[in-house]
Protein backbone atom coordinates (compact mmCIF):
# COMPACT_ATOMS: atom_id res chain seq x y z
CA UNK A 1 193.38 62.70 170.50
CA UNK A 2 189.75 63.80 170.03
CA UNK A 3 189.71 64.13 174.16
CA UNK A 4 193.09 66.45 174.19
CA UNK A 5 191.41 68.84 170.80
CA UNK A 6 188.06 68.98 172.74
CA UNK A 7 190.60 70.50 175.92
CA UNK A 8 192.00 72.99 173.79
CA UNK A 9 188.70 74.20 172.21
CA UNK A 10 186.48 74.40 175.29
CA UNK A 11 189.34 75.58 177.60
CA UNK A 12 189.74 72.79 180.11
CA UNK A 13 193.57 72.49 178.56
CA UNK A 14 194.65 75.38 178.46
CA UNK A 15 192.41 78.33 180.68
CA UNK A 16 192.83 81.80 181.48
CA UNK A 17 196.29 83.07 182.89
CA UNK A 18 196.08 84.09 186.41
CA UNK A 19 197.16 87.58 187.98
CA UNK A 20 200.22 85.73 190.16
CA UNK A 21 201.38 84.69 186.30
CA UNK A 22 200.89 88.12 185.10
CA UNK A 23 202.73 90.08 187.98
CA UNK A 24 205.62 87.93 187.66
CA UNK A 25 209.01 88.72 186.04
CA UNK A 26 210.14 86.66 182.87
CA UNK A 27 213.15 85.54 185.51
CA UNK A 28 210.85 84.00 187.29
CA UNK A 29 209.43 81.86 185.14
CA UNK A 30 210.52 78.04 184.68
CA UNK A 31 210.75 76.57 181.24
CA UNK A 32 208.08 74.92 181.05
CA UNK A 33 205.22 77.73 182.95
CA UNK A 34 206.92 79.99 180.65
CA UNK A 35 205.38 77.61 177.56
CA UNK A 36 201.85 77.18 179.18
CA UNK A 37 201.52 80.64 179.65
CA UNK A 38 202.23 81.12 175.97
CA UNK A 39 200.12 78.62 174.81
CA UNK A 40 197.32 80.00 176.50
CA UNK A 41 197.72 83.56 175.30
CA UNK A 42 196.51 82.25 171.61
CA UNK A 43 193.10 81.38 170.99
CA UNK A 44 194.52 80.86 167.31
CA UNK A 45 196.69 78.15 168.61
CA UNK A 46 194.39 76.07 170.51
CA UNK A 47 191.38 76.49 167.88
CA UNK A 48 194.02 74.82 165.27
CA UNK A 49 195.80 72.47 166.99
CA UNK A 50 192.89 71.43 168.96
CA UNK A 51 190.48 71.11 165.80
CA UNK A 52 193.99 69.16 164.08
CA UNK A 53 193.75 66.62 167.06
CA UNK A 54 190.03 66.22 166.72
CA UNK A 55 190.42 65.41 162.64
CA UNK A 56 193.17 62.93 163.26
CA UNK A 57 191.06 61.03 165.66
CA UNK A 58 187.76 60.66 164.23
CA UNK A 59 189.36 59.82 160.75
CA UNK A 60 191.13 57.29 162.51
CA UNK A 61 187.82 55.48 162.86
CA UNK A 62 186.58 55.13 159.54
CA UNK A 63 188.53 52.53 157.47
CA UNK A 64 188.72 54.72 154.33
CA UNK A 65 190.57 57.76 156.11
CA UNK A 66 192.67 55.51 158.72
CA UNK A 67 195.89 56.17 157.34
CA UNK A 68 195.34 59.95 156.92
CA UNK A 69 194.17 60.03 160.25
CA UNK A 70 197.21 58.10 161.49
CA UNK A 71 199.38 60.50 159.77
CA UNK A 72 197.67 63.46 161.70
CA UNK A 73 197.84 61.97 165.00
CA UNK A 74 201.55 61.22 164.69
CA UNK A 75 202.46 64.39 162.73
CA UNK A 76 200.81 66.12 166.03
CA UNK A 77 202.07 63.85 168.87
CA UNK A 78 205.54 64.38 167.36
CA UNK A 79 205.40 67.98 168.05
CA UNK A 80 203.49 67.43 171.74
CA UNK A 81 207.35 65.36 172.30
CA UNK A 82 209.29 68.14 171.27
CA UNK A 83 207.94 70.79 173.31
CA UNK A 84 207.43 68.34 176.62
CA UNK A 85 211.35 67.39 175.87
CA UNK A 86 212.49 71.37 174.80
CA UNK A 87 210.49 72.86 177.87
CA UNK A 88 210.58 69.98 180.59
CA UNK A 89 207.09 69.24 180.71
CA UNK A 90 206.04 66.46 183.10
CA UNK A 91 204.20 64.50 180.60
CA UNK A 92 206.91 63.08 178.75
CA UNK A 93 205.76 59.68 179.38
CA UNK A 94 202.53 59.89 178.19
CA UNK A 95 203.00 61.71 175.40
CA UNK A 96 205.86 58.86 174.25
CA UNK A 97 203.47 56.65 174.96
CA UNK A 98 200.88 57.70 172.56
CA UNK A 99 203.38 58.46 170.14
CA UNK A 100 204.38 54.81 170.46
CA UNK A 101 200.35 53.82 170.32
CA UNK A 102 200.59 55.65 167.01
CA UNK A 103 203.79 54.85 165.55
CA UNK A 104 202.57 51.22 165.87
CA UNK A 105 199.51 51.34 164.58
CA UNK A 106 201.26 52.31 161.25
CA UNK A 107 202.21 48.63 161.81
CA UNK A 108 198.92 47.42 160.21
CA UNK A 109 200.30 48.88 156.61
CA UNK A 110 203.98 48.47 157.02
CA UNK A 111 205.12 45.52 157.72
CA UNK A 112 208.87 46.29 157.46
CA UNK A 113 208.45 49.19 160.22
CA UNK A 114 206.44 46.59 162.82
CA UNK A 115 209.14 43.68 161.89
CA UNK A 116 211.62 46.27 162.96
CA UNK A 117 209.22 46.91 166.61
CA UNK A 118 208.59 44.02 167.23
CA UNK A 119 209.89 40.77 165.47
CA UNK A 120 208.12 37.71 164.98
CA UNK A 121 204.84 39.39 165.44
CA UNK A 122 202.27 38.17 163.37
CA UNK A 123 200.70 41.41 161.00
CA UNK A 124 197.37 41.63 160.76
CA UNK A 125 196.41 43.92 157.10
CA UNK A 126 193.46 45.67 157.67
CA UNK A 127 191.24 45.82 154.37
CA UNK A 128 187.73 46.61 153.59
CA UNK A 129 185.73 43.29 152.94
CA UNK A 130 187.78 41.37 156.25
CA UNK A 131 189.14 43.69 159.32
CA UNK A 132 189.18 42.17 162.75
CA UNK A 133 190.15 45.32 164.17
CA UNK A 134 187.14 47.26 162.92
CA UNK A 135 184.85 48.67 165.36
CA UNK A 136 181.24 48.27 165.33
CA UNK A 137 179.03 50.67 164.34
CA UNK A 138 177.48 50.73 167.75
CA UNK A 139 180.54 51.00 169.37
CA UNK A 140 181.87 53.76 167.34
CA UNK A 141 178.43 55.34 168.12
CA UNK A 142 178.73 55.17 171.49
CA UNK A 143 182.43 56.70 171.54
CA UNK A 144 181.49 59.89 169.63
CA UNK A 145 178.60 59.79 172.14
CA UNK A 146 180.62 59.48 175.15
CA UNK A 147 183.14 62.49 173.78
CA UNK A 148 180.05 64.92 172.90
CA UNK A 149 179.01 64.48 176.45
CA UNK A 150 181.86 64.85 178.35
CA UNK A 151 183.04 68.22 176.04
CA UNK A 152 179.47 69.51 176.93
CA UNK A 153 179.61 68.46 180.82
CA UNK A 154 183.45 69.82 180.99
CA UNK A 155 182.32 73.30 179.27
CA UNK A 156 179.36 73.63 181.62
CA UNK A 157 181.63 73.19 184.59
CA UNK A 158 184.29 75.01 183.57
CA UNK A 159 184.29 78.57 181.75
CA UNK A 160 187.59 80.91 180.33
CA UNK A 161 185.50 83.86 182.31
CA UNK A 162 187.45 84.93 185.21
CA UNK A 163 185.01 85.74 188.24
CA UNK A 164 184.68 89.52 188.83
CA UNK A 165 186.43 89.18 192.24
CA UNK A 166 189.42 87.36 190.60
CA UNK A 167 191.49 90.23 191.17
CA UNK A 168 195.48 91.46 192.00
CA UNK A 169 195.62 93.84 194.24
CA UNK A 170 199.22 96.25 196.08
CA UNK A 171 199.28 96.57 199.00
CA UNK A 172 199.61 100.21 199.30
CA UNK A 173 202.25 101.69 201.79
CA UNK A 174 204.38 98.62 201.68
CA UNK A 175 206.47 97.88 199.62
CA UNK A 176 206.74 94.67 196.97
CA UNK A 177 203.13 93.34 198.70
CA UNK A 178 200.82 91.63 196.97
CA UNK A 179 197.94 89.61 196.85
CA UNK A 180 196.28 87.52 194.09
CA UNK A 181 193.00 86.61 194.33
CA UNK A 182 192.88 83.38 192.18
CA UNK A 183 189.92 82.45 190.14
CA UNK A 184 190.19 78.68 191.43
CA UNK A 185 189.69 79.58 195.41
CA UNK A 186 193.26 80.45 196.27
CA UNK A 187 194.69 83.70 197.43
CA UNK A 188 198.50 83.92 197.11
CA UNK A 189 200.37 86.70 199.04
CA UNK A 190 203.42 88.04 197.50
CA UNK A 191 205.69 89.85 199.97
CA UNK A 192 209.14 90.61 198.46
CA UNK A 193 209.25 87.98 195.81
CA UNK A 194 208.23 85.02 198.30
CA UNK A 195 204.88 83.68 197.45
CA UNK A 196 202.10 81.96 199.78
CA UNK A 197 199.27 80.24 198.87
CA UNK A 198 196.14 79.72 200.93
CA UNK A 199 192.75 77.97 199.65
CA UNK A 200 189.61 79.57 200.59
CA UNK A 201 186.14 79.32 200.30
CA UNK A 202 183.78 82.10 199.01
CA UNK A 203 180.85 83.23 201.73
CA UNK A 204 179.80 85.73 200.27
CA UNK A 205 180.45 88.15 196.98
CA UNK A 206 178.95 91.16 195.63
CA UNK A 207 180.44 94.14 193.43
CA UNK A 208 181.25 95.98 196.71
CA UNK A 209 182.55 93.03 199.06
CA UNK A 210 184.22 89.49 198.85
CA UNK A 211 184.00 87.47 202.12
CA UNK A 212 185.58 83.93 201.81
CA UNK A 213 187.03 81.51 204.24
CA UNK A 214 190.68 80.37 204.74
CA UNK A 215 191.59 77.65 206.86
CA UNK A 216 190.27 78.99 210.40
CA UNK A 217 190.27 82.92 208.95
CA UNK A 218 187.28 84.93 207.70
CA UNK A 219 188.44 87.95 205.10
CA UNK A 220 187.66 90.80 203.29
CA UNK A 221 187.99 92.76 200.42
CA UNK A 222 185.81 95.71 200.59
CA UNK A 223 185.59 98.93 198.20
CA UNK A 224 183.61 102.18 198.27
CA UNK A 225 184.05 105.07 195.51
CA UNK A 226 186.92 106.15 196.15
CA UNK A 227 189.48 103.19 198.05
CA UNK A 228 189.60 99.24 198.55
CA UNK A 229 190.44 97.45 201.92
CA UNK A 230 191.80 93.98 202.63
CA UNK A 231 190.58 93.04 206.24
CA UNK A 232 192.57 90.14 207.67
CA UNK A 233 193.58 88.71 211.34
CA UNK A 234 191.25 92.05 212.48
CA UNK A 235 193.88 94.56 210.45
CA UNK A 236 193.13 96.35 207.89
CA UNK A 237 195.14 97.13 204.72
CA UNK A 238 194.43 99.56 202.13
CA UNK A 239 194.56 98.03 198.21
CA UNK A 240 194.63 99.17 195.29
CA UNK A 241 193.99 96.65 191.93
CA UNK A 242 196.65 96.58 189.62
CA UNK A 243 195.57 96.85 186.16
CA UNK A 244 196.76 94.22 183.62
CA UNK A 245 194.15 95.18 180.77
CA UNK A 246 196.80 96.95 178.78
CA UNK A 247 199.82 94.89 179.05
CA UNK A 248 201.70 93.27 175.75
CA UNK A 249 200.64 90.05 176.54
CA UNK A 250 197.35 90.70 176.90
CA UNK A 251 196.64 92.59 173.20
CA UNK A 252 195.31 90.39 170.68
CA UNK A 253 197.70 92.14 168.11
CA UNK A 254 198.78 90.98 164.76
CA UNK A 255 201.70 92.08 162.60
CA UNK A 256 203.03 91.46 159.21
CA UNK A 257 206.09 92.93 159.44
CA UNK A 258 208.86 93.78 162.32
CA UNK A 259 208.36 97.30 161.47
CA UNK A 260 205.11 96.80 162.43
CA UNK A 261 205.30 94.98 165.62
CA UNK A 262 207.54 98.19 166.65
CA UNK A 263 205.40 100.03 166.00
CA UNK A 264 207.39 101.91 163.43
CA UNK A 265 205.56 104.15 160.48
């Protein structure tokens, strides 16, 4: 739990939506992209539930706050189910799984609920003078050491900053052609609603000029004052970047009443 809200907070979860995502029609979308790339248009959301998840599992640690803890962590993993069940995300399993982990670990104060898991299981009662399931100091220091450092080592590597070339650009003079230059290396050419996505490495970028690598194929994206060029396979296509700055989805907007959201005075 304290892994998934360090995710959330930090960005490794949920990260910055990509111009492919932006360009495309709500039609488009599947259930479940449709919910990530909701999710990760609210800094609100993931700075809550992520800072929930964190509570839940460090109070799980100390005896005195256990079952409040417990009560988080289930309260939360019961929602994680419903939207992996309502949108088809491919994590049901291990999301039922910990939702199992923690529905059983209520077993330690209930005996009627783990006599209904699993019968003729011995219960152990957790108290404060005897507790053989009571980590050690050290070990508990250790774990909160080993979750500092990987949140710190995950932020370093990764950043919610999209690179300045990480651009969508139309091909202009053709019609529904497109490329997306994605932050993570790929380019993805959209020609009439069909999509195709190469990997590539960078060789070179400046303000003026990206040069990367895919496969076999060195290209370009080159600008002056006044136009931008996409140079592949020794052709040369004019580009221009399509703006997303000012779409809906992008305003960090907040309304207290439909009138409002309408926009109506």
């Amino acid at each position: 739990m304290v892994k998934y809200g360090l995710d959330k907070l930090i960005g490794g979860q949920f990260n910055i939506v990509e111009g492919n995502l932006l360009h495309k029609e709500l039609k488009d979308f599947s259930k479940d992209l449709l919910l990530w790339a909701t999710l990760q248009s609210s800094e609100l959301f993931n700075y809550v539930t992520g800072g929930v998840e964190i509570i839940g599992g460090l109070f799980i640690l100390n005896t005195y706050t256990r079952k409040l803890g417990l009560l988080v962590c289930t309260t939360s993993l019961l929602f994680v189910v419903l939207l992996n069940f309502s949108f088809d995300i491919n994590v049901k399993i291990l999301s039922l799984y910990l939702l199992a982990q923690s529905i059983y670990a209520w077993g330690a104060y209930y005996k009627n609920l783990q006599n209904l898991l699993l019968p003729r299981t011995e219960i152990i009662v957790l108290d404060k003078e005897s507790s053989p399931h009571q980590l050690n100091k050290w070990v508990i220091s250790f774990f909160l050491l080993f979750l500092i450092s990987e949140g710190v080592i995950q932020h370093l590597s990764s950043t919610k900053d999209r690179p300045e070339w990480a651009k969508s650009y139309e091909v202009i003079g053709e019609n529904n052609y497109f490329i997306h230059i994605h932050s993570d290396a790929f380019i993805i050419e959209e020609k009439d609603g069909v999509f195709e996505s190469n990997a590539f490495q960078v060789l070179n970028a400046t303000p003026t000029k990206l040069r990367f690598k895919t496969t076999d194929v060195v290209q370009l994206i080159l600008s002056d004052s006044t136009s931008i060029y996409w140079v592949k396979n020794q052709d040369t296509l004019e580009i221009e970047v399509i703006d997303f700055s000012h779409t809906p989805y992008l305003q960090d907007d907040f309304h207290w009443t439909t009138e409002g959201s309408l926009g109506v005075k």
